[in-house]
N, C-alpha and C. Protein backbone atom coordinates (compact mmCIF):
# COMPACT_ATOMS: atom_id res chain seq x y z
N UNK A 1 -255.97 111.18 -32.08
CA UNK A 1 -254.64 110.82 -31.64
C UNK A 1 -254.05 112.07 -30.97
N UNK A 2 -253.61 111.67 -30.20
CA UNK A 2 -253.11 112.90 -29.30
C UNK A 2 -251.46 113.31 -29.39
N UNK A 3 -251.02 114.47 -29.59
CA UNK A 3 -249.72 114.80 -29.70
C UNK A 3 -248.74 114.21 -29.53
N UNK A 4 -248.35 113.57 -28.55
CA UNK A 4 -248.07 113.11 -27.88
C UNK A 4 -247.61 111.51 -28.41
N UNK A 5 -248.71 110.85 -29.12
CA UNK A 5 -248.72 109.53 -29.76
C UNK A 5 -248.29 110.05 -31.10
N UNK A 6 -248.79 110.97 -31.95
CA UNK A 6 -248.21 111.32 -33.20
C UNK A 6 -246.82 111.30 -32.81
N UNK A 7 -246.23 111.46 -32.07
CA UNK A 7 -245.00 111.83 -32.56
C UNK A 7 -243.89 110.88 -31.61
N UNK A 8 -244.87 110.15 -31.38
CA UNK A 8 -244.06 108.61 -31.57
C UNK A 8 -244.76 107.87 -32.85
N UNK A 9 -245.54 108.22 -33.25
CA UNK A 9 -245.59 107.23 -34.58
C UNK A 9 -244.56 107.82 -35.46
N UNK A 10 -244.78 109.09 -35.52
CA UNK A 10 -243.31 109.35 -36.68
C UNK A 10 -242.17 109.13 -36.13
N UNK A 11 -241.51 109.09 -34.90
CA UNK A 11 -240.18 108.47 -34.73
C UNK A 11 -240.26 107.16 -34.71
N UNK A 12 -241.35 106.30 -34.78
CA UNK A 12 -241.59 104.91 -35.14
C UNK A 12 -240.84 104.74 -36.59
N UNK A 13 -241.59 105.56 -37.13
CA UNK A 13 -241.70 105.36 -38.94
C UNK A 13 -240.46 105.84 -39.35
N UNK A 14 -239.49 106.98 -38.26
CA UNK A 14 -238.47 107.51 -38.75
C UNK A 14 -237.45 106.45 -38.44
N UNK A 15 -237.37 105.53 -37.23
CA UNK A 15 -236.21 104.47 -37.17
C UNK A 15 -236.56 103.51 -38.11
N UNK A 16 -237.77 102.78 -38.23
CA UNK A 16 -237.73 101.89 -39.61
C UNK A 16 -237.11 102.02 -40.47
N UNK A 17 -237.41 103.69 -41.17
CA UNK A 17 -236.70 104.34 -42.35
C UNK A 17 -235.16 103.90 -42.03
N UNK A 18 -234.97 104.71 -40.84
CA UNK A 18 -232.85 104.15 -41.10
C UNK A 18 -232.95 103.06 -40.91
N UNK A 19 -233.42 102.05 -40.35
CA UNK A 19 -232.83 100.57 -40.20
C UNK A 19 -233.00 99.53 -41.44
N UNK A 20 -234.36 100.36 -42.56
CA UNK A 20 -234.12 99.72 -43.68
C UNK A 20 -233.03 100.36 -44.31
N UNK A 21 -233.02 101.45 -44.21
CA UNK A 21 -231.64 102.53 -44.83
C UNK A 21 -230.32 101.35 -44.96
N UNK A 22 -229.93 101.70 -43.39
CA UNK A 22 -228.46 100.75 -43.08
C UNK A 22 -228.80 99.54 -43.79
N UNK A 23 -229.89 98.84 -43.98
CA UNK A 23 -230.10 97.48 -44.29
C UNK A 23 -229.25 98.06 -45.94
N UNK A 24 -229.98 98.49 -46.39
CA UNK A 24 -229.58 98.35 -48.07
C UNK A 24 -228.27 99.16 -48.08
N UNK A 25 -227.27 99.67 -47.41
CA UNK A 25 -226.09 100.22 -47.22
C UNK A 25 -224.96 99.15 -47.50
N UNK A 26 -224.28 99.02 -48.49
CA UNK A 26 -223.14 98.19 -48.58
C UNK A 26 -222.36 97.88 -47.23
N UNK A 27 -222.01 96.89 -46.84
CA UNK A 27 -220.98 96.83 -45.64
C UNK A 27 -219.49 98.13 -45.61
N UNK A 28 -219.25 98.74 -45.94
CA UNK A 28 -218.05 99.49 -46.29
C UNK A 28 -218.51 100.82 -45.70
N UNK A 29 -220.06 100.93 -45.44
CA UNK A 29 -221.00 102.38 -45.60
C UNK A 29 -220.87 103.05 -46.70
N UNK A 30 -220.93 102.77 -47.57
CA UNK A 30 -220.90 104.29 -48.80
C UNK A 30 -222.42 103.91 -49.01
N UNK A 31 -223.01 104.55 -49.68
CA UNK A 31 -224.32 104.68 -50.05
C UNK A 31 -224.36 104.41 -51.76
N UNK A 32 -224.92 103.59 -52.47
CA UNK A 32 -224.82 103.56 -53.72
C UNK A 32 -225.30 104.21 -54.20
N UNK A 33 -224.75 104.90 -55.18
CA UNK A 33 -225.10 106.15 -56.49
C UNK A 33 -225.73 105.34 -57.46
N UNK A 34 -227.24 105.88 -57.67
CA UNK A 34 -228.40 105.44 -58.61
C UNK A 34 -227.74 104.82 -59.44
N UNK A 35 -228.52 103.84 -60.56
CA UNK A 35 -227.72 103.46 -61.75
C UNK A 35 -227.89 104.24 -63.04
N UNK A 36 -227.07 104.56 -63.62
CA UNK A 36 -227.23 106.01 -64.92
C UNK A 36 -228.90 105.49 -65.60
N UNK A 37 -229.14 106.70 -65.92
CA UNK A 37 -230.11 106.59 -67.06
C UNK A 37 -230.29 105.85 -68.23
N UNK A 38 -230.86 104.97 -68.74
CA UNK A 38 -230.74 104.55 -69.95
C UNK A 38 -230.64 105.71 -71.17
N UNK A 39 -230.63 105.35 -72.34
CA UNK A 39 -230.07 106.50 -73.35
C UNK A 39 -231.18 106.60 -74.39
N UNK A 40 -231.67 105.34 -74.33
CA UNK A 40 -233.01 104.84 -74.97
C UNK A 40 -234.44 104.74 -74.05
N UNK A 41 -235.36 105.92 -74.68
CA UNK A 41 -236.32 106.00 -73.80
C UNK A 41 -237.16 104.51 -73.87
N UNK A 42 -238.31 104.29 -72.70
CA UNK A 42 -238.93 103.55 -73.24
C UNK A 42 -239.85 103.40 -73.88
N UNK A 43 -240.17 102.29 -74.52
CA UNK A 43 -241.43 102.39 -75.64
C UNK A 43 -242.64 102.89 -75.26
N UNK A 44 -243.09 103.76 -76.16
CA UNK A 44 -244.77 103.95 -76.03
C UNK A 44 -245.70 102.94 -76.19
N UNK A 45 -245.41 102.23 -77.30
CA UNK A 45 -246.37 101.23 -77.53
C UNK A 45 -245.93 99.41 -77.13
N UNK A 46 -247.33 99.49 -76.53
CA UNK A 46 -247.36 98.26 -76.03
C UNK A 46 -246.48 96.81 -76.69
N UNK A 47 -245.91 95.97 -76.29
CA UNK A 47 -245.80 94.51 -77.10
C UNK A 47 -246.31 94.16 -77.87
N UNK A 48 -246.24 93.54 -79.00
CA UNK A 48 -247.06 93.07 -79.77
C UNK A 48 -247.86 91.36 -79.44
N UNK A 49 -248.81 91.48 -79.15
CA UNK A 49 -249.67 89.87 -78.88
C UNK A 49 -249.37 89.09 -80.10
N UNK A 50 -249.37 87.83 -79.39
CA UNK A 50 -249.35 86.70 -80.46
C UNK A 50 -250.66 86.93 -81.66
N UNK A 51 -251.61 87.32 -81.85
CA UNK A 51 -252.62 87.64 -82.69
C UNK A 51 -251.56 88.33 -83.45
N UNK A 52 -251.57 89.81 -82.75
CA UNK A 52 -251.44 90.87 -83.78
C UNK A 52 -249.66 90.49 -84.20
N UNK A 53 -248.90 89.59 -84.42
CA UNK A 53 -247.95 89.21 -85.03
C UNK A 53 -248.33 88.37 -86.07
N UNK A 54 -249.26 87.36 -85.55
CA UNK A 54 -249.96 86.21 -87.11
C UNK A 54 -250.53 86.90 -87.93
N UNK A 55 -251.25 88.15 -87.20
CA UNK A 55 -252.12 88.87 -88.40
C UNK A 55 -251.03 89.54 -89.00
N UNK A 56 -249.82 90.56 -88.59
CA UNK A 56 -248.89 91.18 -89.18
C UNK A 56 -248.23 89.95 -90.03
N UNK A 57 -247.53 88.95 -90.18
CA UNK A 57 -247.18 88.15 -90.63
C UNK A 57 -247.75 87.67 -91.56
N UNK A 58 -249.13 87.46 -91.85
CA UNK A 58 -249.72 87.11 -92.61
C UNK A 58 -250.12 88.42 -93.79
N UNK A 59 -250.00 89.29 -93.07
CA UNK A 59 -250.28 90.60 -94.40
C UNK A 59 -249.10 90.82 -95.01
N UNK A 60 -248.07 90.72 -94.14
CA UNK A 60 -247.04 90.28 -94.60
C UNK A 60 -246.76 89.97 -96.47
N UNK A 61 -246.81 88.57 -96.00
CA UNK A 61 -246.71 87.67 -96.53
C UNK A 61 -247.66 87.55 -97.90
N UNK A 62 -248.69 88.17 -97.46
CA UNK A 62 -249.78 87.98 -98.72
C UNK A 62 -249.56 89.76 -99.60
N UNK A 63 -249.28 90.34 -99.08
CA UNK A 63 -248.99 91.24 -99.90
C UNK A 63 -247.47 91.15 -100.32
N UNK A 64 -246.89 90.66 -100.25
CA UNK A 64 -245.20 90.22 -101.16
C UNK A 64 -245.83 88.98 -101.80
N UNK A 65 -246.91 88.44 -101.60
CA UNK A 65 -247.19 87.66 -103.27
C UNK A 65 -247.61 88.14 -103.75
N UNK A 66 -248.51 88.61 -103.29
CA UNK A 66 -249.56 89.55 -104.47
C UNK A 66 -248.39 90.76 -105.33
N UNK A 67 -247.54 91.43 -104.73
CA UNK A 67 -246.43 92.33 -105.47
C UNK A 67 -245.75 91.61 -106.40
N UNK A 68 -245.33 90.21 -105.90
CA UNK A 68 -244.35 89.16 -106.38
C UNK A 68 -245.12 88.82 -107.94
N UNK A 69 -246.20 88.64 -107.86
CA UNK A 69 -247.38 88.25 -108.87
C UNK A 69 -247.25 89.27 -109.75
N UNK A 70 -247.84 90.53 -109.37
CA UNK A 70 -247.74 91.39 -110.46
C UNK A 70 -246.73 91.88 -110.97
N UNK A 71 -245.47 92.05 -110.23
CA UNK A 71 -243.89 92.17 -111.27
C UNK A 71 -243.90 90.84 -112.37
N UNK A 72 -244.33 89.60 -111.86
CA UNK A 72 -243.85 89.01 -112.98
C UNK A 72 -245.33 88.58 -114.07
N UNK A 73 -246.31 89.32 -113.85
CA UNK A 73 -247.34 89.81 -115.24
C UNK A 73 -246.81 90.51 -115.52
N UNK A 74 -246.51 92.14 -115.32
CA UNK A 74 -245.77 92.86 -115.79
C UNK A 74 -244.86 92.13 -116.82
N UNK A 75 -243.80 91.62 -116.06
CA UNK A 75 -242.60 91.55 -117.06
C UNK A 75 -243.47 90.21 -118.24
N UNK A 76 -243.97 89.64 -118.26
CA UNK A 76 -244.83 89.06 -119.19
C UNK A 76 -245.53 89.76 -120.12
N UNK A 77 -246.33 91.01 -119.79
CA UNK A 77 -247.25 91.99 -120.69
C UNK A 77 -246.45 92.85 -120.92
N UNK A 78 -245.14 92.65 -120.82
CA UNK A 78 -244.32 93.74 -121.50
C UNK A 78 -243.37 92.74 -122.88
N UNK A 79 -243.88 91.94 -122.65
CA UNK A 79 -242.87 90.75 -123.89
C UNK A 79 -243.52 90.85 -125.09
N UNK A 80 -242.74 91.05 -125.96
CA UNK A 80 -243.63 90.76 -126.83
C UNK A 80 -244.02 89.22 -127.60
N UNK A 81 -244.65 88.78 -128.00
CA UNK A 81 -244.88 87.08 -127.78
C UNK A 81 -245.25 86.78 -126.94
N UNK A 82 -244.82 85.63 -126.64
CA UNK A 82 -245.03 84.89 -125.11
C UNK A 82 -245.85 83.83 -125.38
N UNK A 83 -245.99 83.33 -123.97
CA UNK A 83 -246.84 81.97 -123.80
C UNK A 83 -248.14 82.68 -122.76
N UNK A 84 -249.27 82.18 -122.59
CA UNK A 84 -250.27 82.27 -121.69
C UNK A 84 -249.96 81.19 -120.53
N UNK A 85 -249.49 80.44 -120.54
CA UNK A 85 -248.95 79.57 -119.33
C UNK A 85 -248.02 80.18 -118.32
N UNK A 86 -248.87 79.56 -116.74
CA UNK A 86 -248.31 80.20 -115.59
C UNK A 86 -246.66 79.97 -115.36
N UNK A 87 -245.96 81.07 -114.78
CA UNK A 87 -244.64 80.50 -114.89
C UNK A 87 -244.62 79.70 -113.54
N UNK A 88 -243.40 79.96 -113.04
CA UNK A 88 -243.43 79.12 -111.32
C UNK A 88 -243.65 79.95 -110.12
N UNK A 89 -243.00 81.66 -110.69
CA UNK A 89 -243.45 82.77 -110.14
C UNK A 89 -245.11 82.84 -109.78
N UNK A 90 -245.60 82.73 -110.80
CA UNK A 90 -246.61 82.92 -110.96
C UNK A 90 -247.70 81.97 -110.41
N UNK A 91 -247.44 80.52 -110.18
CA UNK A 91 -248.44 79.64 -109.44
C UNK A 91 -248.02 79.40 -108.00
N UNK A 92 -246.71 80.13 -107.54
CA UNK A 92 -246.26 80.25 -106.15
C UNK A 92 -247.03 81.43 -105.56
N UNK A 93 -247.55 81.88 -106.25
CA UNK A 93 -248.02 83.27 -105.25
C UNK A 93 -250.10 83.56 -106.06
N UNK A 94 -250.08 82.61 -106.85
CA UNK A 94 -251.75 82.96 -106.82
C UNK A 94 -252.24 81.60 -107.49
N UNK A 95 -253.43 81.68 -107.13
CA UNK A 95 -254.26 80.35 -107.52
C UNK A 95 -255.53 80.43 -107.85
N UNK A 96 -256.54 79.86 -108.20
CA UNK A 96 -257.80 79.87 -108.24
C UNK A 96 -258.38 80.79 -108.95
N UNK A 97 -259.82 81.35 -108.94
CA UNK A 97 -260.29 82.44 -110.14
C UNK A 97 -258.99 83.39 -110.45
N UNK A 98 -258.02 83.60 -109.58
CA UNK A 98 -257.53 85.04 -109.61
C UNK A 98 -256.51 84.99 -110.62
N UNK A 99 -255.86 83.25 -110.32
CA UNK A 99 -254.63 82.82 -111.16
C UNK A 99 -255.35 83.23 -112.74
N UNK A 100 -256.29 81.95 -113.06
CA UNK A 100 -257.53 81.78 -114.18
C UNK A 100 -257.71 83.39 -114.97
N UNK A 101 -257.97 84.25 -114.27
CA UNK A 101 -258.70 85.38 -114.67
C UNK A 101 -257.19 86.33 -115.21
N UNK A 102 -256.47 86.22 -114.72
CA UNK A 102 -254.88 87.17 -115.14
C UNK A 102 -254.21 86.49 -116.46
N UNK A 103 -254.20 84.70 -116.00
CA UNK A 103 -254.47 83.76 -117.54
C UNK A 103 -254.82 84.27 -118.66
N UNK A 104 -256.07 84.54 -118.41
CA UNK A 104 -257.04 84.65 -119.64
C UNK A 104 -257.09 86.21 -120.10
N UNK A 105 -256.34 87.10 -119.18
CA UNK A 105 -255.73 88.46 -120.03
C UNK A 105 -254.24 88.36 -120.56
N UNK A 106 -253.50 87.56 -120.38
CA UNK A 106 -252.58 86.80 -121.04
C UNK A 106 -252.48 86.58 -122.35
N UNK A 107 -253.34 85.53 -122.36
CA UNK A 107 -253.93 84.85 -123.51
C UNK A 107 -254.70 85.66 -124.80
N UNK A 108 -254.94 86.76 -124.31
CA UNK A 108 -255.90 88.03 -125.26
C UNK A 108 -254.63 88.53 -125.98
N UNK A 109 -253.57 88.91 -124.61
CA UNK A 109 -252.24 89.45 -125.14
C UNK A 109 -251.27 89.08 -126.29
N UNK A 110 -251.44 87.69 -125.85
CA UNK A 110 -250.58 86.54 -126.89
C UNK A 110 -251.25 86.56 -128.23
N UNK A 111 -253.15 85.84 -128.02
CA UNK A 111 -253.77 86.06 -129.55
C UNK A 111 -253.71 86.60 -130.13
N UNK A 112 -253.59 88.11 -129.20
CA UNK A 112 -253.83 89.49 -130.58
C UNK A 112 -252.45 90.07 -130.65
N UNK A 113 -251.58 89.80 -130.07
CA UNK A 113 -250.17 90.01 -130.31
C UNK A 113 -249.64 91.36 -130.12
N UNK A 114 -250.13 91.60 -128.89
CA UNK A 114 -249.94 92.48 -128.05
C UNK A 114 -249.17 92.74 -126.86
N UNK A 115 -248.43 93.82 -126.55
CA UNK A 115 -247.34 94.55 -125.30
C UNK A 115 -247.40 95.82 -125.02
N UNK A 116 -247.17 95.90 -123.74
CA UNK A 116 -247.45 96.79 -123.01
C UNK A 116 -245.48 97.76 -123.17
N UNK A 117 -246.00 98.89 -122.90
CA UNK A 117 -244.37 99.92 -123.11
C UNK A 117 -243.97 99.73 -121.26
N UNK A 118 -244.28 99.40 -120.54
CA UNK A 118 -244.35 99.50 -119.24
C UNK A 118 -245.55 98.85 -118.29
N UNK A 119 -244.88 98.36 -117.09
CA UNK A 119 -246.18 97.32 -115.82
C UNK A 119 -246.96 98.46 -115.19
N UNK A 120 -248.12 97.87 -114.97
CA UNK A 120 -249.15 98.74 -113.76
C UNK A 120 -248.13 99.33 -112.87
N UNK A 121 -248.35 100.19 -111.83
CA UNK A 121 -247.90 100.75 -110.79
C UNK A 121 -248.48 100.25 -109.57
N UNK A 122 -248.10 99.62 -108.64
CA UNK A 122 -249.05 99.69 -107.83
C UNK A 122 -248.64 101.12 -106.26
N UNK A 123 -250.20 101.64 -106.63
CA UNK A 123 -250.11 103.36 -106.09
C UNK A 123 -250.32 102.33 -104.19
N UNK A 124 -251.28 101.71 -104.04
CA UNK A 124 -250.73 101.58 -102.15
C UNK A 124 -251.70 99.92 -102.36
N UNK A 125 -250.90 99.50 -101.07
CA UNK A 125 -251.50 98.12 -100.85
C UNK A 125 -252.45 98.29 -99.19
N UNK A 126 -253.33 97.82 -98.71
CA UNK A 126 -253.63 98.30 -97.80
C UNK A 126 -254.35 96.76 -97.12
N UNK A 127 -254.31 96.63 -95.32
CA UNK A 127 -255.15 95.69 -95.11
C UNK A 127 -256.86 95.96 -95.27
N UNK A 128 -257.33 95.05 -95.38
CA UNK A 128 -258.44 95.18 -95.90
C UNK A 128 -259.67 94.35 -94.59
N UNK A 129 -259.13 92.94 -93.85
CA UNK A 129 -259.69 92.31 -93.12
C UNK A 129 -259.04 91.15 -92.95
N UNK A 130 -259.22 90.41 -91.62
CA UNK A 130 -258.03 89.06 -91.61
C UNK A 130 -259.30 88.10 -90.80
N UNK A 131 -258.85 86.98 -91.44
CA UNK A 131 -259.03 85.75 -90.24
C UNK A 131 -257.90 84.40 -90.95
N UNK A 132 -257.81 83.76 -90.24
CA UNK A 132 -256.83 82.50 -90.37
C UNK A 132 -256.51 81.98 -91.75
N UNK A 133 -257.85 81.95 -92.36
CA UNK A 133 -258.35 81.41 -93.61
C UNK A 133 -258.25 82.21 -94.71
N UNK A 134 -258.19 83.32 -94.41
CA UNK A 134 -258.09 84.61 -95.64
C UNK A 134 -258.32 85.74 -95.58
N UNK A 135 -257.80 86.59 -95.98
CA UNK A 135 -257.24 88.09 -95.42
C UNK A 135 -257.70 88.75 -96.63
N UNK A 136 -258.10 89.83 -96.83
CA UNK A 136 -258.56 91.11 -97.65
C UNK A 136 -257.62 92.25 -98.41
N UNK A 137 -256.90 92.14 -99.32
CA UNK A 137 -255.89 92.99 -99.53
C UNK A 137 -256.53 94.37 -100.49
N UNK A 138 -256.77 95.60 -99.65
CA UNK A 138 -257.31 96.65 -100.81
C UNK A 138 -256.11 97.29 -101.63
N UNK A 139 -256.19 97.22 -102.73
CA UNK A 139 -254.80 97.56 -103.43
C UNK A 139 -255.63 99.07 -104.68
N UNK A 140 -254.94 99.83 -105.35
CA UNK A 140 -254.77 100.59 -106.36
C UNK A 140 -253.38 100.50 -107.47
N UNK A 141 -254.03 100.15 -108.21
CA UNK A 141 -252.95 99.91 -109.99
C UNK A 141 -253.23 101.25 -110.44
N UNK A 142 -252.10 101.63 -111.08
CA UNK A 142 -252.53 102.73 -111.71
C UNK A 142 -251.73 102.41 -113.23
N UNK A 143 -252.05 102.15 -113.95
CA UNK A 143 -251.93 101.70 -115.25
C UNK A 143 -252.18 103.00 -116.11
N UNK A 144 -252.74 104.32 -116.19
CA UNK A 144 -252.76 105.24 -116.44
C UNK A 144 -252.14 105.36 -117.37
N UNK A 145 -250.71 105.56 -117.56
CA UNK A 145 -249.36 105.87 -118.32
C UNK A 145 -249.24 104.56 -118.86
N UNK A 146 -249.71 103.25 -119.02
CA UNK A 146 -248.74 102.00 -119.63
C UNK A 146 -249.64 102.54 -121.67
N UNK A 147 -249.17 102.20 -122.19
CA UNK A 147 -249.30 102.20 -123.50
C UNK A 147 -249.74 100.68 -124.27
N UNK A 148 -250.43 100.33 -125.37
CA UNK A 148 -250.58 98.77 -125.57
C UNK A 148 -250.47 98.98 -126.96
N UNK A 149 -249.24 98.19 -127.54
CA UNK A 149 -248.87 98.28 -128.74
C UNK A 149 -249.45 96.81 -129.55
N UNK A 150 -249.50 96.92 -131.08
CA UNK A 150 -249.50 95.67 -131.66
C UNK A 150 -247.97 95.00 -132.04
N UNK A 151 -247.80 94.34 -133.30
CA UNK A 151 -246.58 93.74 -133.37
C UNK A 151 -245.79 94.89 -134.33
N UNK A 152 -246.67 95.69 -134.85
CA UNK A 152 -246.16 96.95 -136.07
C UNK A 152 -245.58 97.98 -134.86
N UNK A 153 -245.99 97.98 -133.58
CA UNK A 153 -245.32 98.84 -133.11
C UNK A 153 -246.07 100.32 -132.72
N UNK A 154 -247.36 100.01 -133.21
CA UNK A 154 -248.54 101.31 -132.99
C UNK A 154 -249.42 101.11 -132.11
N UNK A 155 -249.44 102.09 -131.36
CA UNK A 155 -250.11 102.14 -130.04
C UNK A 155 -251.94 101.49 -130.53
N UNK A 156 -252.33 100.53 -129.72
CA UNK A 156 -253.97 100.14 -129.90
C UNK A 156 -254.76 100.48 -129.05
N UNK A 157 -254.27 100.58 -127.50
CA UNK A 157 -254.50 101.06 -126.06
C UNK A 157 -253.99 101.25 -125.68
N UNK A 158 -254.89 101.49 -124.39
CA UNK A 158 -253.88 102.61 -123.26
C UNK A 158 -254.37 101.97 -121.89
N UNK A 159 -253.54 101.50 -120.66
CA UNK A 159 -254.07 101.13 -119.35
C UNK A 159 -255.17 102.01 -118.68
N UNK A 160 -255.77 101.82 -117.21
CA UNK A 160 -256.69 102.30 -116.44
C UNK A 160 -255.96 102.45 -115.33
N UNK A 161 -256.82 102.99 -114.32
CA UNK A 161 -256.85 102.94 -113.00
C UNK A 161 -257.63 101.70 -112.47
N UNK A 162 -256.87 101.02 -111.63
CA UNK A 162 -258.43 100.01 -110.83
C UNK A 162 -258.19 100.31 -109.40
N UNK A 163 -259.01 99.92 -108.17
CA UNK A 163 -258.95 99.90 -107.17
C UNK A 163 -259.45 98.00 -107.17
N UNK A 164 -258.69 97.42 -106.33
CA UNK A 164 -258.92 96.15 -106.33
C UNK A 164 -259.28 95.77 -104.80
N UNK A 165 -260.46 94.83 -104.69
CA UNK A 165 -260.36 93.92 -103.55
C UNK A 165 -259.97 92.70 -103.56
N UNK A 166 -258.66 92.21 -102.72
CA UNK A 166 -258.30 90.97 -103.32
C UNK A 166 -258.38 90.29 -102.08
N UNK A 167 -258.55 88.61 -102.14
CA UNK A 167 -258.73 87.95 -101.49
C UNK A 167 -257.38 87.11 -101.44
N UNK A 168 -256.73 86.43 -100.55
CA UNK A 168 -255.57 85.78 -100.33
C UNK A 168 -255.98 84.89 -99.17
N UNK A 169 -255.58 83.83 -99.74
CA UNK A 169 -255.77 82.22 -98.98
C UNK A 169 -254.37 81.58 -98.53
N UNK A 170 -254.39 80.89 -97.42
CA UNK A 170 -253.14 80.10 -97.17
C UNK A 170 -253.31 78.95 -98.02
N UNK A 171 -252.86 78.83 -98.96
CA UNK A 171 -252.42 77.44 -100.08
C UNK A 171 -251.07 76.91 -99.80
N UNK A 172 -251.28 75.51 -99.86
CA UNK A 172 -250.08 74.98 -99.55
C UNK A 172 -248.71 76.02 -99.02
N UNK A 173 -249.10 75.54 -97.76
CA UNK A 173 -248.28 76.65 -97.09
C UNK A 173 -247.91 77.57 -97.26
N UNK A 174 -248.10 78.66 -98.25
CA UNK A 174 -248.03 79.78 -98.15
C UNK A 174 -249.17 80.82 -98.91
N UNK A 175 -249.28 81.90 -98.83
CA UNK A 175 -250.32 83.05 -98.78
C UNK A 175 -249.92 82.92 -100.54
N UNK A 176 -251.27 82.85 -100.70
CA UNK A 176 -251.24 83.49 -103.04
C UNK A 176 -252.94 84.09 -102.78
N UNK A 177 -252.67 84.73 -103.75
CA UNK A 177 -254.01 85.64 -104.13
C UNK A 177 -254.98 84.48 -105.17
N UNK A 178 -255.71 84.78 -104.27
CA UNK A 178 -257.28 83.53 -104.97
C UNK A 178 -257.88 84.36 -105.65
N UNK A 179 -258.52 85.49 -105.44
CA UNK A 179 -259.83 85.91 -105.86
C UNK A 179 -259.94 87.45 -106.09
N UNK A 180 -260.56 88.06 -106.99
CA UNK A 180 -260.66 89.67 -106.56
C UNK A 180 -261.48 90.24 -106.98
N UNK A 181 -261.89 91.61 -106.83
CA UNK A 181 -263.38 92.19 -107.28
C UNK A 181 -262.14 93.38 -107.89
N UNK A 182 -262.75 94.24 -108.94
CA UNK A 182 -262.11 95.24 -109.83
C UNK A 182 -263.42 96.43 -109.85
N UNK A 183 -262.66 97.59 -109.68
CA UNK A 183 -263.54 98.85 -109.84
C UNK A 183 -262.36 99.66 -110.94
N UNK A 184 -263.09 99.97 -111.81
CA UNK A 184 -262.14 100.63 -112.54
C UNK A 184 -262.14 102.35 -111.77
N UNK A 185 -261.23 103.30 -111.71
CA UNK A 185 -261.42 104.57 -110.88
C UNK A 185 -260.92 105.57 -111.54
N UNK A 186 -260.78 106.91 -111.04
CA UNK A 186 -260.30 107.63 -112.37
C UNK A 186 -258.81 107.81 -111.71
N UNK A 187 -258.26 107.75 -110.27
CA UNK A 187 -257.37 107.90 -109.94
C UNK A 187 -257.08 107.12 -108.45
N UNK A 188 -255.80 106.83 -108.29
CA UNK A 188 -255.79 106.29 -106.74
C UNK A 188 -255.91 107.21 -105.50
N UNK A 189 -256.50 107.21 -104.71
CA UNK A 189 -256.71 107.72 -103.55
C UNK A 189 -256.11 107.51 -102.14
């Protein structure tokens, strides 16, 4: 391109420039002053997808039963007496081996007439794995400190540590803990 043509292409490109200029110029001529800065930067992280909301929702949900569950064993293994029968707490938020199996440490409690001075702890709840059907909750109890008295009032045991894998199912519309595997540990991690 020869001198000559360059520099009609840039006075080409330079009248475009003002004639879109004047174009976006209010009728009055003033030139509009940018619009202020927002005050709130914007987000780093992306939207959340419809997945990763059902899956958040659903861990949700299954870990506030599973918590919901064990406050009210707790406040059960801290009674002294009692019944081994599920309350309403208690069949709203778990079902199946898992309901059965917490039952039947209940029921040990009641026979031998036994209470606890204080509930498990639970040290962290964590996801574990999801699909539609049932989600993986890795949890740590730390029972460490609970004490297990008879009806005289003298200590017989003492709680553990467990690390738990628990399983949680959508049951009648909502998330309860079905199933779980138990490692007893010496501490939570």
């Amino acid at each position: 391109m020869t001198l000559k043509a360059r520099a009609y292409c840039y006075l080409g490109a330079f009248s475009a420039s003002c004639v879109l200029l004047a174009a976006c110029t209010p009728a009055n001529g003033t030139i509009p002053t940018p619009p202020a800065a927002t005050s709130s930067p914007a987000s780093a992280t992306p939207p959340e997808t419809a997945q990763e909301r059902e899956e958040r929702l659903a861990y949700e949900a299954a870990e506030k039963a599973y918590r919901t569950f064990r406050a009210e064993y707790n406040r059960l293994y801290r009674a002294e007496g009692g019944s081994a029968k599920p309350t309403i707490v208690m069949k709203d938020n778990a079902a199946g081996p898992y309901l059965r199996s917490m039952l039947a440490f209940l029921k040990h409690k009641v026979d031998n007439d036994r209470h606890s001075d204080r509930g498990v702890r639970i040290a962290y709840v964590r996801p574990g794995g999801y699909s539609p059907k049932e989600l993986i909750l890795l949890v740590c109890e730390d029972g460490s400190r609970v004490k297990i008295f008879d009806t005289t009032g003298k200590q017989v045991s003492h709680g553990g540590v467990s690390k738990l894998t628990l399983y949680v199912r959508p049951i009648e519309g909502r998330w309860k803990v079905w199933n779980g595997d138990q490692e007893m540990v010496r501490a939570c991690d």
